[in-house]
PDB file of N, CA and C in Angstrom:
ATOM      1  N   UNK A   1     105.832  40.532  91.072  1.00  0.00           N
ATOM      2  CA  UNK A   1     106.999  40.789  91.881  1.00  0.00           C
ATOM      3  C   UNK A   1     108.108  41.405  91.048  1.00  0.00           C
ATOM      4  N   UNK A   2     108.288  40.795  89.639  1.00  0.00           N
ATOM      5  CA  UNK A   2     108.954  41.243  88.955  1.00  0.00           C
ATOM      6  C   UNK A   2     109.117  42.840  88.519  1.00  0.00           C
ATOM      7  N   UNK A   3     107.782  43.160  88.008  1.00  0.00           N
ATOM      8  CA  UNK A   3     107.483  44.704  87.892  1.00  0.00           C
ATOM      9  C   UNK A   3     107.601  45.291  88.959  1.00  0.00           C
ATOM     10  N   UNK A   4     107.409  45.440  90.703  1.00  0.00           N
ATOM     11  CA  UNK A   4     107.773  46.023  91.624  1.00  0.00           C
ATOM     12  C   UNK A   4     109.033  46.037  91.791  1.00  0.00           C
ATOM     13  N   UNK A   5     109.622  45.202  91.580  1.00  0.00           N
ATOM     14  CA  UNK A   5     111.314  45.407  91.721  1.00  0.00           C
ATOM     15  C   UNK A   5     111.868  46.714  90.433  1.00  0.00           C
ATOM     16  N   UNK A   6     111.026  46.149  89.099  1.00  0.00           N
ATOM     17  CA  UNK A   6     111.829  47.009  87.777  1.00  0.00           C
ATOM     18  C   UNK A   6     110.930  48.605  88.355  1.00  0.00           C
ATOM     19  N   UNK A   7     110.310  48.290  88.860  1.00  0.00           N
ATOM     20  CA  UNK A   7     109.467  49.907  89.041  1.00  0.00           C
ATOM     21  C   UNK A   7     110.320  50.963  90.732  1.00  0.00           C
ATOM     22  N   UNK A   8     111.085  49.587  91.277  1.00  0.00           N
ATOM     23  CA  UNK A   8     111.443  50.441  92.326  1.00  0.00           C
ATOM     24  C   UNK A   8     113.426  51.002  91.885  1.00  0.00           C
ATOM     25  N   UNK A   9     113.610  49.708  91.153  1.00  0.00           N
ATOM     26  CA  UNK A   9     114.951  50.464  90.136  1.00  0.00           C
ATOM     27  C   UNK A   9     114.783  51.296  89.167  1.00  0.00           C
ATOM     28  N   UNK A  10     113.678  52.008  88.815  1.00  0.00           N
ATOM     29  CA  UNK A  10     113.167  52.764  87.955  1.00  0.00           C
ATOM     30  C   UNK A  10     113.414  53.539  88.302  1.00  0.00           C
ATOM     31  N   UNK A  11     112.470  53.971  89.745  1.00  0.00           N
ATOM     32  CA  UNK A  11     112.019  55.440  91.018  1.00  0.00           C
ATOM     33  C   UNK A  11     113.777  55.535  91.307  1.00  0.00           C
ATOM     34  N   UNK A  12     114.739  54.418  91.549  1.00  0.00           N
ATOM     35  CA  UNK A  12     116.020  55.014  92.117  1.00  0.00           C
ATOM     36  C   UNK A  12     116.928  55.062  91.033  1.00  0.00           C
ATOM     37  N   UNK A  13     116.926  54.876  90.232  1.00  0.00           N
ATOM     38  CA  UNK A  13     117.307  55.665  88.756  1.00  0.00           C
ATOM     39  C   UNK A  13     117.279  57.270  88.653  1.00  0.00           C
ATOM     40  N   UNK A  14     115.319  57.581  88.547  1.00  0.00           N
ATOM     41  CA  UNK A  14     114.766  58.995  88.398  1.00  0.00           C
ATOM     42  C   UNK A  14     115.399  59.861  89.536  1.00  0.00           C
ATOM     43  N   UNK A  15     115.670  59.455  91.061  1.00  0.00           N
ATOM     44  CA  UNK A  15     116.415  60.032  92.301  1.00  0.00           C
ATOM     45  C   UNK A  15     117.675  60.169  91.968  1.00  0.00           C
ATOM     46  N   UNK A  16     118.468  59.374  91.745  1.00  0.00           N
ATOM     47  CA  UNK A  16     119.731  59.336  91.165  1.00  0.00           C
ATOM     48  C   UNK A  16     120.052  60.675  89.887  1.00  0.00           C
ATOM     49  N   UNK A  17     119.224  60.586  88.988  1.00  0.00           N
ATOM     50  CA  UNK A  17     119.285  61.394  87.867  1.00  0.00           C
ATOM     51  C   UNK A  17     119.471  62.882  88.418  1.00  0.00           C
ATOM     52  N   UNK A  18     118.200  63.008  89.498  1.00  0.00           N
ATOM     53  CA  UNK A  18     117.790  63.972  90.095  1.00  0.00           C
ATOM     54  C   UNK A  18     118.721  64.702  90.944  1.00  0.00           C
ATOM     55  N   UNK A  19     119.645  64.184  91.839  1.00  0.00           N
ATOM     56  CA  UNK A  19     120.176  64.391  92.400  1.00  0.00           C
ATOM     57  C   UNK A  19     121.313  64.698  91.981  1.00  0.00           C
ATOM     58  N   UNK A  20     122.084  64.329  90.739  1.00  0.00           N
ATOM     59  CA  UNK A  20     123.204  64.613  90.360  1.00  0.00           C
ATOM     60  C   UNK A  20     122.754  65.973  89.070  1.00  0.00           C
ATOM     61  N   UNK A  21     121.397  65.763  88.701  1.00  0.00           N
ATOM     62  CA  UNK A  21     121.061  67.728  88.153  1.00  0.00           C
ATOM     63  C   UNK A  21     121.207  68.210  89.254  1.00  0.00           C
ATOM     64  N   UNK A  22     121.071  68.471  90.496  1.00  0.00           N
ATOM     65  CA  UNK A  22     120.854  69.300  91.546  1.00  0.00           C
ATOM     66  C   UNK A  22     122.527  69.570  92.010  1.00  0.00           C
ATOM     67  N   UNK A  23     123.320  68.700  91.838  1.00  0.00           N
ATOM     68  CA  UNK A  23     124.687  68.709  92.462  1.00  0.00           C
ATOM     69  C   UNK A  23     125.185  69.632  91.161  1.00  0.00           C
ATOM     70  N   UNK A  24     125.021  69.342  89.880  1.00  0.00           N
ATOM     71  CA  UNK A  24     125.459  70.055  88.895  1.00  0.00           C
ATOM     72  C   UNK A  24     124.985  71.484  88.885  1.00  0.00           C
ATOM     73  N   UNK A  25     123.617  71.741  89.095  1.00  0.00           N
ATOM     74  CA  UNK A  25     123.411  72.993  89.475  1.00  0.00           C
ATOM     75  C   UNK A  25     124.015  73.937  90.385  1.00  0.00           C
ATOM     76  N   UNK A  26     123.797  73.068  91.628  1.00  0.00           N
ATOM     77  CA  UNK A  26     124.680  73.717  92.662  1.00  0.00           C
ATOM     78  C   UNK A  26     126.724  73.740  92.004  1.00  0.00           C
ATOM     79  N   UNK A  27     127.059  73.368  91.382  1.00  0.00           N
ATOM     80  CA  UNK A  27     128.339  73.598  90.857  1.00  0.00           C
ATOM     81  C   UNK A  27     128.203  74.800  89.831  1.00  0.00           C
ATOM     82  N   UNK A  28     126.951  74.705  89.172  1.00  0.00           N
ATOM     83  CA  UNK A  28     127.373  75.794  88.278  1.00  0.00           C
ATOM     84  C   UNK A  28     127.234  77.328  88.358  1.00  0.00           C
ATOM     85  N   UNK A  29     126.516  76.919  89.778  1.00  0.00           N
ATOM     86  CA  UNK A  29     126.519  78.489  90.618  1.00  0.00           C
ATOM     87  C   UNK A  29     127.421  78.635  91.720  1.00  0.00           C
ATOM     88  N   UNK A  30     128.205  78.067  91.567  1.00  0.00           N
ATOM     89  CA  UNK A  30     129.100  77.706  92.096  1.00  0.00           C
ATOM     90  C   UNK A  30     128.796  78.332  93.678  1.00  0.00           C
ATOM     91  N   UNK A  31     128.259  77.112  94.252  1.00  0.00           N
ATOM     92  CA  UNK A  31     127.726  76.941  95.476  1.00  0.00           C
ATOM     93  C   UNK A  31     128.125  75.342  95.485  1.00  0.00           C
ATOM     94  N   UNK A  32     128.735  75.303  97.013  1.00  0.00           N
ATOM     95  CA  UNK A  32     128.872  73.634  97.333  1.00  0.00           C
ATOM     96  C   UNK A  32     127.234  73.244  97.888  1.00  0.00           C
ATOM     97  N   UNK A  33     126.626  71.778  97.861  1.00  0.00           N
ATOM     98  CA  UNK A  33     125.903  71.862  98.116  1.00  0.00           C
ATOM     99  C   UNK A  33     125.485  71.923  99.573  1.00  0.00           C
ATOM    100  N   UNK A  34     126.103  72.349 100.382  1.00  0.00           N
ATOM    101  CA  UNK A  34     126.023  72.451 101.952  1.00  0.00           C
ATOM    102  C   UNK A  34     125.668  73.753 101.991  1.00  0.00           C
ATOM    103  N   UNK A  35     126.731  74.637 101.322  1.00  0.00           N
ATOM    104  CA  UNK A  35     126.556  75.829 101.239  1.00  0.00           C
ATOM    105  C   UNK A  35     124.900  76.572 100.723  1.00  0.00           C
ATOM    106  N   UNK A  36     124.766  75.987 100.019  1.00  0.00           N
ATOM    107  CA  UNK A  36     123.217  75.787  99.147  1.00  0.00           C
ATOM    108  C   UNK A  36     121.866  75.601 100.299  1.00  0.00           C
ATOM    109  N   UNK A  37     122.681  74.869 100.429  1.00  0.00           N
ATOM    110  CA  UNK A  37     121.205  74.171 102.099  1.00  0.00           C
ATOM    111  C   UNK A  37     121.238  75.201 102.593  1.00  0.00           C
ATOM    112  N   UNK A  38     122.516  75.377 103.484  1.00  0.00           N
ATOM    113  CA  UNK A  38     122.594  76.768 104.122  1.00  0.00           C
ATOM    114  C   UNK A  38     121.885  78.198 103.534  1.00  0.00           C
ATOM    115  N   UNK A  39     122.058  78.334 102.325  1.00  0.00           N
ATOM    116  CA  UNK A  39     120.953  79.491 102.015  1.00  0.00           C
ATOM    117  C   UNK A  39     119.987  79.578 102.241  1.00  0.00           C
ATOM    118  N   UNK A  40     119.417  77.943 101.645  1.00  0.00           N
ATOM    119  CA  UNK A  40     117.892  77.506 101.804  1.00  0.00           C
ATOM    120  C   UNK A  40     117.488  78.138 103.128  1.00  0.00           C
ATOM    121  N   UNK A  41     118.068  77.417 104.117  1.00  0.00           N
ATOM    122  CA  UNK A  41     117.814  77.534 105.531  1.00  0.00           C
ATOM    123  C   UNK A  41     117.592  79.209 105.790  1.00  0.00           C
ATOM    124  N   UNK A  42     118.316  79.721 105.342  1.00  0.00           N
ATOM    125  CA  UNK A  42     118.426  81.314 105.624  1.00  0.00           C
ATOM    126  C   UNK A  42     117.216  81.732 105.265  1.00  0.00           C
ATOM    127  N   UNK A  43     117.172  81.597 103.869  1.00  0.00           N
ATOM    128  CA  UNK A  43     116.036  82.033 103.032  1.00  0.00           C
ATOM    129  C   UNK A  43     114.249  81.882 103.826  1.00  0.00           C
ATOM    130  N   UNK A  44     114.060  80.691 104.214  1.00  0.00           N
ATOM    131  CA  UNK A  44     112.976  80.195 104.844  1.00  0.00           C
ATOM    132  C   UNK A  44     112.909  80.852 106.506  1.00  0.00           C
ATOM    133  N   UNK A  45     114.161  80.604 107.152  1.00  0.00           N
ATOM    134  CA  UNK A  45     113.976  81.649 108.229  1.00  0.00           C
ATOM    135  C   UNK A  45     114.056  83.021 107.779  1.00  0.00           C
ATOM    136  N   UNK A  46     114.274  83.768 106.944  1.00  0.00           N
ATOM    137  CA  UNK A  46     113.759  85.343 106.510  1.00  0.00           C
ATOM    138  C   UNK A  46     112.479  85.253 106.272  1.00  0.00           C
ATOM    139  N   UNK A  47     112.184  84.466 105.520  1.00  0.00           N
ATOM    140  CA  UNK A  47     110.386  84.171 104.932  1.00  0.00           C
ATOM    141  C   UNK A  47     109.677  84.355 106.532  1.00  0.00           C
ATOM    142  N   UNK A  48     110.040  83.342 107.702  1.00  0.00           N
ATOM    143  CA  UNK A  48     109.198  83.384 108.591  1.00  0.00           C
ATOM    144  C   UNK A  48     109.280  84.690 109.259  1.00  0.00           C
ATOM    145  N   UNK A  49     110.190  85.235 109.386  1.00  0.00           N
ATOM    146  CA  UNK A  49     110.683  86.520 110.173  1.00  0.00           C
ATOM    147  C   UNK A  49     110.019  87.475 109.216  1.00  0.00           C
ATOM    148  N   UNK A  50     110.142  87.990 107.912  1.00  0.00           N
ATOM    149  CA  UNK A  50     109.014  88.745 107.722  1.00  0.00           C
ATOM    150  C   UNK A  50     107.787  88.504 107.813  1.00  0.00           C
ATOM    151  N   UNK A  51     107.382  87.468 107.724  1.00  0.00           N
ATOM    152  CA  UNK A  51     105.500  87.194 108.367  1.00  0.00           C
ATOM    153  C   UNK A  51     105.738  87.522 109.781  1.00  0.00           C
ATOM    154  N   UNK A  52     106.049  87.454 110.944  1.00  0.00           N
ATOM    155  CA  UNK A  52     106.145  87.589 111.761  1.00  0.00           C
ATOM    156  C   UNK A  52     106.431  89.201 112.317  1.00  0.00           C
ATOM    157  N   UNK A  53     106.668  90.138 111.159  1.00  0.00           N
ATOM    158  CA  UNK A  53     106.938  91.102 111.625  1.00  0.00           C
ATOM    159  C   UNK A  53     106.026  92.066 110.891  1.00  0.00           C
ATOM    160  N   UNK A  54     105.285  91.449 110.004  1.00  0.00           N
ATOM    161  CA  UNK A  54     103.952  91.633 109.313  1.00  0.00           C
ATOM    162  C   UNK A  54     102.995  91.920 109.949  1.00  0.00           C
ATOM    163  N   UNK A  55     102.697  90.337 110.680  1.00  0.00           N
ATOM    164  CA  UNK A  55     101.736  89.993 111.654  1.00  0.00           C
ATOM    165  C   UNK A  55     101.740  91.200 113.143  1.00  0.00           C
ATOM    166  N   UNK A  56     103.213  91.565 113.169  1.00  0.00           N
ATOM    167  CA  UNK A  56     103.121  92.161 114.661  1.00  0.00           C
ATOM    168  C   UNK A  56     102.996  93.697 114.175  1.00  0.00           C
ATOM    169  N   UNK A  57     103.157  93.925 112.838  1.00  0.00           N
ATOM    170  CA  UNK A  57     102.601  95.341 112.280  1.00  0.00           C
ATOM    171  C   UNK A  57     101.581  95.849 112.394  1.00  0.00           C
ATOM    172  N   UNK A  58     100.533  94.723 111.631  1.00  0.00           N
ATOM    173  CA  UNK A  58      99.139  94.938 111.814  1.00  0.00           C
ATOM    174  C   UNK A  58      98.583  94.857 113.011  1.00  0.00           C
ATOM    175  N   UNK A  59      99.122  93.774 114.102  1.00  0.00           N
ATOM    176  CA  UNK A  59      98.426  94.031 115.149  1.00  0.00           C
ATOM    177  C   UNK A  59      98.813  95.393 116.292  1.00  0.00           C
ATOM    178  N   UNK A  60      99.946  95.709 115.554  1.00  0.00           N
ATOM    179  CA  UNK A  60     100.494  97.056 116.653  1.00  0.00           C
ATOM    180  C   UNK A  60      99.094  98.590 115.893  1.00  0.00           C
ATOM    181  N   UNK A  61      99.027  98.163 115.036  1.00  0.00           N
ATOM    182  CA  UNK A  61      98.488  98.929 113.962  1.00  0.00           C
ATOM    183  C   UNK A  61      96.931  98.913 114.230  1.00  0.00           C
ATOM    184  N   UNK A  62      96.229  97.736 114.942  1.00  0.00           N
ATOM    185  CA  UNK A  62      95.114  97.981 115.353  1.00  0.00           C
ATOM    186  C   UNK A  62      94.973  98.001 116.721  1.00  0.00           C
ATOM    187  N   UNK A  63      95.884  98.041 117.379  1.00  0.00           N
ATOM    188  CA  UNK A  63      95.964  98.756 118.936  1.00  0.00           C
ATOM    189  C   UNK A  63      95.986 100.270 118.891  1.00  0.00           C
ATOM    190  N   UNK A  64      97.063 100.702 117.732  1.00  0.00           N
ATOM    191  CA  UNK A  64      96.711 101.845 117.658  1.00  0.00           C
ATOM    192  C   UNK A  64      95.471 102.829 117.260  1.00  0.00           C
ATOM    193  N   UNK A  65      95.046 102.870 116.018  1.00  0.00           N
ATOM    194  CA  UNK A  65      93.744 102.572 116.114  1.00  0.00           C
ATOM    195  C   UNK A  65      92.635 102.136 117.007  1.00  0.00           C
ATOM    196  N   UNK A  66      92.989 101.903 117.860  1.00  0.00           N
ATOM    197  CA  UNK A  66      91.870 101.351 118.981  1.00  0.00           C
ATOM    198  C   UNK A  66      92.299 102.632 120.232  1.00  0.00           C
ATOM    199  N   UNK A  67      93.472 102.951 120.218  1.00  0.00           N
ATOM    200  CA  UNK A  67      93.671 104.144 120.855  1.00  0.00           C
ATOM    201  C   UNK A  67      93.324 105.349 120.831  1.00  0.00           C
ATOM    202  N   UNK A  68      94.110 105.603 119.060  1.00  0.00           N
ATOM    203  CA  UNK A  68      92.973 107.304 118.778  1.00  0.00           C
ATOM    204  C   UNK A  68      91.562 106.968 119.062  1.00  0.00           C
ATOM    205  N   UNK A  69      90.707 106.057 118.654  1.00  0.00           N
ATOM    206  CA  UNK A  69      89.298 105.862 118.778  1.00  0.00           C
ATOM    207  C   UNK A  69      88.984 106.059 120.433  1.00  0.00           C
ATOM    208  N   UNK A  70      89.678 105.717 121.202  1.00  0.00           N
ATOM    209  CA  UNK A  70      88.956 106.039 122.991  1.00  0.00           C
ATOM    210  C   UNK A  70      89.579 107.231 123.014  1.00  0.00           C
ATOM    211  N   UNK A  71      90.553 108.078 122.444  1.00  0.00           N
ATOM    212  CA  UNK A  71      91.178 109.519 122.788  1.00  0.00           C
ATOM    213  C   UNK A  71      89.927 110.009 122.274  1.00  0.00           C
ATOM    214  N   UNK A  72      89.759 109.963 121.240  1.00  0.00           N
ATOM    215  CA  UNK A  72      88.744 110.902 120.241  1.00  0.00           C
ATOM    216  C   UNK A  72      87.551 110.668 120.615  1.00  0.00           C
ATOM    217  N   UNK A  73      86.906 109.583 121.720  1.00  0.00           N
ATOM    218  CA  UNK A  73      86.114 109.555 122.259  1.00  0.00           C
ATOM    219  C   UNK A  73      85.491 109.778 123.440  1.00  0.00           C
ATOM    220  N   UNK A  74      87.104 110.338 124.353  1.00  0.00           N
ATOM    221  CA  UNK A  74      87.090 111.119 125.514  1.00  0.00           C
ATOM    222  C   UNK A  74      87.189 112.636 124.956  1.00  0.00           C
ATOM    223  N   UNK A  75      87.735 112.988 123.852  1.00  0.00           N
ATOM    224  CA  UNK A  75      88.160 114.316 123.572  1.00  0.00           C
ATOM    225  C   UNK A  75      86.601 115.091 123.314  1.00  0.00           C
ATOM    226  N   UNK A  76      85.554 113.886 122.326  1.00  0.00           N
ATOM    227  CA  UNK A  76      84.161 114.385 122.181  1.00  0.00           C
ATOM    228  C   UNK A  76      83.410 114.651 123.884  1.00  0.00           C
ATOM    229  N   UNK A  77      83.524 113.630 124.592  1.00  0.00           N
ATOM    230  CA  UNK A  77      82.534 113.664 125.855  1.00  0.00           C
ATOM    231  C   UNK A  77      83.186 115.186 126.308  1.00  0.00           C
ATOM    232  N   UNK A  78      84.260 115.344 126.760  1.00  0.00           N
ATOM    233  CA  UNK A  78      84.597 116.687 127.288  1.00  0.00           C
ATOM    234  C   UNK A  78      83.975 118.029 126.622  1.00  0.00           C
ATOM    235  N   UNK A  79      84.048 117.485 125.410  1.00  0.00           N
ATOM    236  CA  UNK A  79      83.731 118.842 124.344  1.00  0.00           C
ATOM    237  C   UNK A  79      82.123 119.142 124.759  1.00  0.00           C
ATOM    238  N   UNK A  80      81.620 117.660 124.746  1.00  0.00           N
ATOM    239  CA  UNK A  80      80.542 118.064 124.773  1.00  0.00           C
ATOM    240  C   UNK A  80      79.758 118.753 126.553  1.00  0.00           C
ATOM    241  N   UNK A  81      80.251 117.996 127.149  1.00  0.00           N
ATOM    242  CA  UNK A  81      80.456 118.461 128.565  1.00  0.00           C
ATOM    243  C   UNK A  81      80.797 120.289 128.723  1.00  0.00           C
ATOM    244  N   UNK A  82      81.499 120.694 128.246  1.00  0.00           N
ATOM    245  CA  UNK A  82      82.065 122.148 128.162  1.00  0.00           C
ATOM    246  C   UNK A  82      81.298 122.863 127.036  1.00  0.00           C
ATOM    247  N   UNK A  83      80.249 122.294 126.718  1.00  0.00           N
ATOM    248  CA  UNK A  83      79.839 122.901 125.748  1.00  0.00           C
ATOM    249  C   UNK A  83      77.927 123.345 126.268  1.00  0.00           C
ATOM    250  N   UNK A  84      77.786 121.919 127.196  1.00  0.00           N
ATOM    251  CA  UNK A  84      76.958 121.855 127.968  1.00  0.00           C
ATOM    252  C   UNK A  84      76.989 122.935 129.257  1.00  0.00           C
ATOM    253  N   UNK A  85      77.834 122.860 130.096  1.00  0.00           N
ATOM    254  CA  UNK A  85      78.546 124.335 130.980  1.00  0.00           C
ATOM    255  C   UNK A  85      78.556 125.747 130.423  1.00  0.00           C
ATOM    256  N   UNK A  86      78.971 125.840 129.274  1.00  0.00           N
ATOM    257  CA  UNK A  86      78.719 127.278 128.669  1.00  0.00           C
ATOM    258  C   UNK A  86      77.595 127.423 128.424  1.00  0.00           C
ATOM    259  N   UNK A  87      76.107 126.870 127.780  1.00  0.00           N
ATOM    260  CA  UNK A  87      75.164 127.029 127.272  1.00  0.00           C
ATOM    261  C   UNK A  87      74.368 127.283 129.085  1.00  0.00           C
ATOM    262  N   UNK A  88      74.849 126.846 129.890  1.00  0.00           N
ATOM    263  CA  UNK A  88      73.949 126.531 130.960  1.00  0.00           C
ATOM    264  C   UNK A  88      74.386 127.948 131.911  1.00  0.00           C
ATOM    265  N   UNK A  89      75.549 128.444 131.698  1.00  0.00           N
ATOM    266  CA  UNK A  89      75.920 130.010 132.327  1.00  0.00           C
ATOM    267  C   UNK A  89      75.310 130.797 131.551  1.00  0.00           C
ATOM    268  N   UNK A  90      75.076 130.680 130.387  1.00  0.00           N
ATOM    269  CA  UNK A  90      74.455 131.841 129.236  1.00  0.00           C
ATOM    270  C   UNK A  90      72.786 131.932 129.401  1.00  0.00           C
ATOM    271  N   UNK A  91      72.519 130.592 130.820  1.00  0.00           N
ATOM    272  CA  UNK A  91      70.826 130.761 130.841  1.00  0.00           C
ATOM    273  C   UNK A  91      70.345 129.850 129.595  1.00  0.00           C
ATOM    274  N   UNK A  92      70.703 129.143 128.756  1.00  0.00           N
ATOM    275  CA  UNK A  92      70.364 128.622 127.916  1.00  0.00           C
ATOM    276  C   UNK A  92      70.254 127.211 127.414  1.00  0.00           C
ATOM    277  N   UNK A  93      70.507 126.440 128.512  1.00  0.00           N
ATOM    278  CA  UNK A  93      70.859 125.038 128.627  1.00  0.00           C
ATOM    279  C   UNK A  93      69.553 124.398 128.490  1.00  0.00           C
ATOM    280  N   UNK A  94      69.167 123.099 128.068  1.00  0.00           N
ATOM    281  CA  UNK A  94      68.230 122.621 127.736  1.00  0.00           C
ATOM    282  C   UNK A  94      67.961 121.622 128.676  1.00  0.00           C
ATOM    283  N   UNK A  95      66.996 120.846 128.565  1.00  0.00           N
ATOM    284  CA  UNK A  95      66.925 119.918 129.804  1.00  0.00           C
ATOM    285  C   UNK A  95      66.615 118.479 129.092  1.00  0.00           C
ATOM    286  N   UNK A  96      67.941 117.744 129.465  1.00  0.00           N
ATOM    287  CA  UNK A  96      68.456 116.036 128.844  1.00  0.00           C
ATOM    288  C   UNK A  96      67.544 115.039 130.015  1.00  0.00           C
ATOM    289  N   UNK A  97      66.914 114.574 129.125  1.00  0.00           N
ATOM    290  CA  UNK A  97      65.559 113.607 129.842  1.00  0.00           C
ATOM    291  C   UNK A  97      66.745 112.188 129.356  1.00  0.00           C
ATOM    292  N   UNK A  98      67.008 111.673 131.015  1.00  0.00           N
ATOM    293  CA  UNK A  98      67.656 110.284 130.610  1.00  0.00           C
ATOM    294  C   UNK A  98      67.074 109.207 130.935  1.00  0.00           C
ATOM    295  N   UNK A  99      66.802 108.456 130.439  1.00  0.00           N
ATOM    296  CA  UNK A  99      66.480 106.945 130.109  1.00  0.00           C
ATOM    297  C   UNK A  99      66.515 105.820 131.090  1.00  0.00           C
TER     298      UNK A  99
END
């Protein structure tokens, strides 16, 4: 019982210590420590807001991509379609056995 007591005035000693480096820090950057939090806070909501605008990059980024790919895949069928029409006025069209 004895050692749990000297071990829990120990831990609030090491907090204590801790806390008054952190207050001294925050003085010597001369930041109050409210003011300090307040950055924190800032800081961590910027952190999330650029992931978030990351995230909506890449996914705008593979919509797009998914777009040229059906343009460029209507742009081939036509081509090939009009390419099929000319060969077939010139008498020269072949005959597509489908499946």
């Amino acid at each position: 019982m004895a050692e749990s007591y000297q071990a829990s005035a120990l831990r609030r000693q090491q907090v204590l210590e801790k806390d008054r480096a952190y207050t001294e820090l925050a003085r010597r950057w001369g930041l109050a420590p409210k003011e300090e939090r307040q950055e924190r806070i800032w800081a961590v909501s910027l952190g999330g807001l650029r992931w978030s605008l990351a995230e909506e990059l890449r996914l705008a980024g593979k919509e797009l991509l998914a777009l040229r790919r059906a343009a460029l895949g209507r742009l081939l069928q036509n081509e090939h379609r009009q390419n099929q029409r000319e060969l077939q006025q010139l008498g020269m069209a072949f005959h597509v056995e489908r499946l």
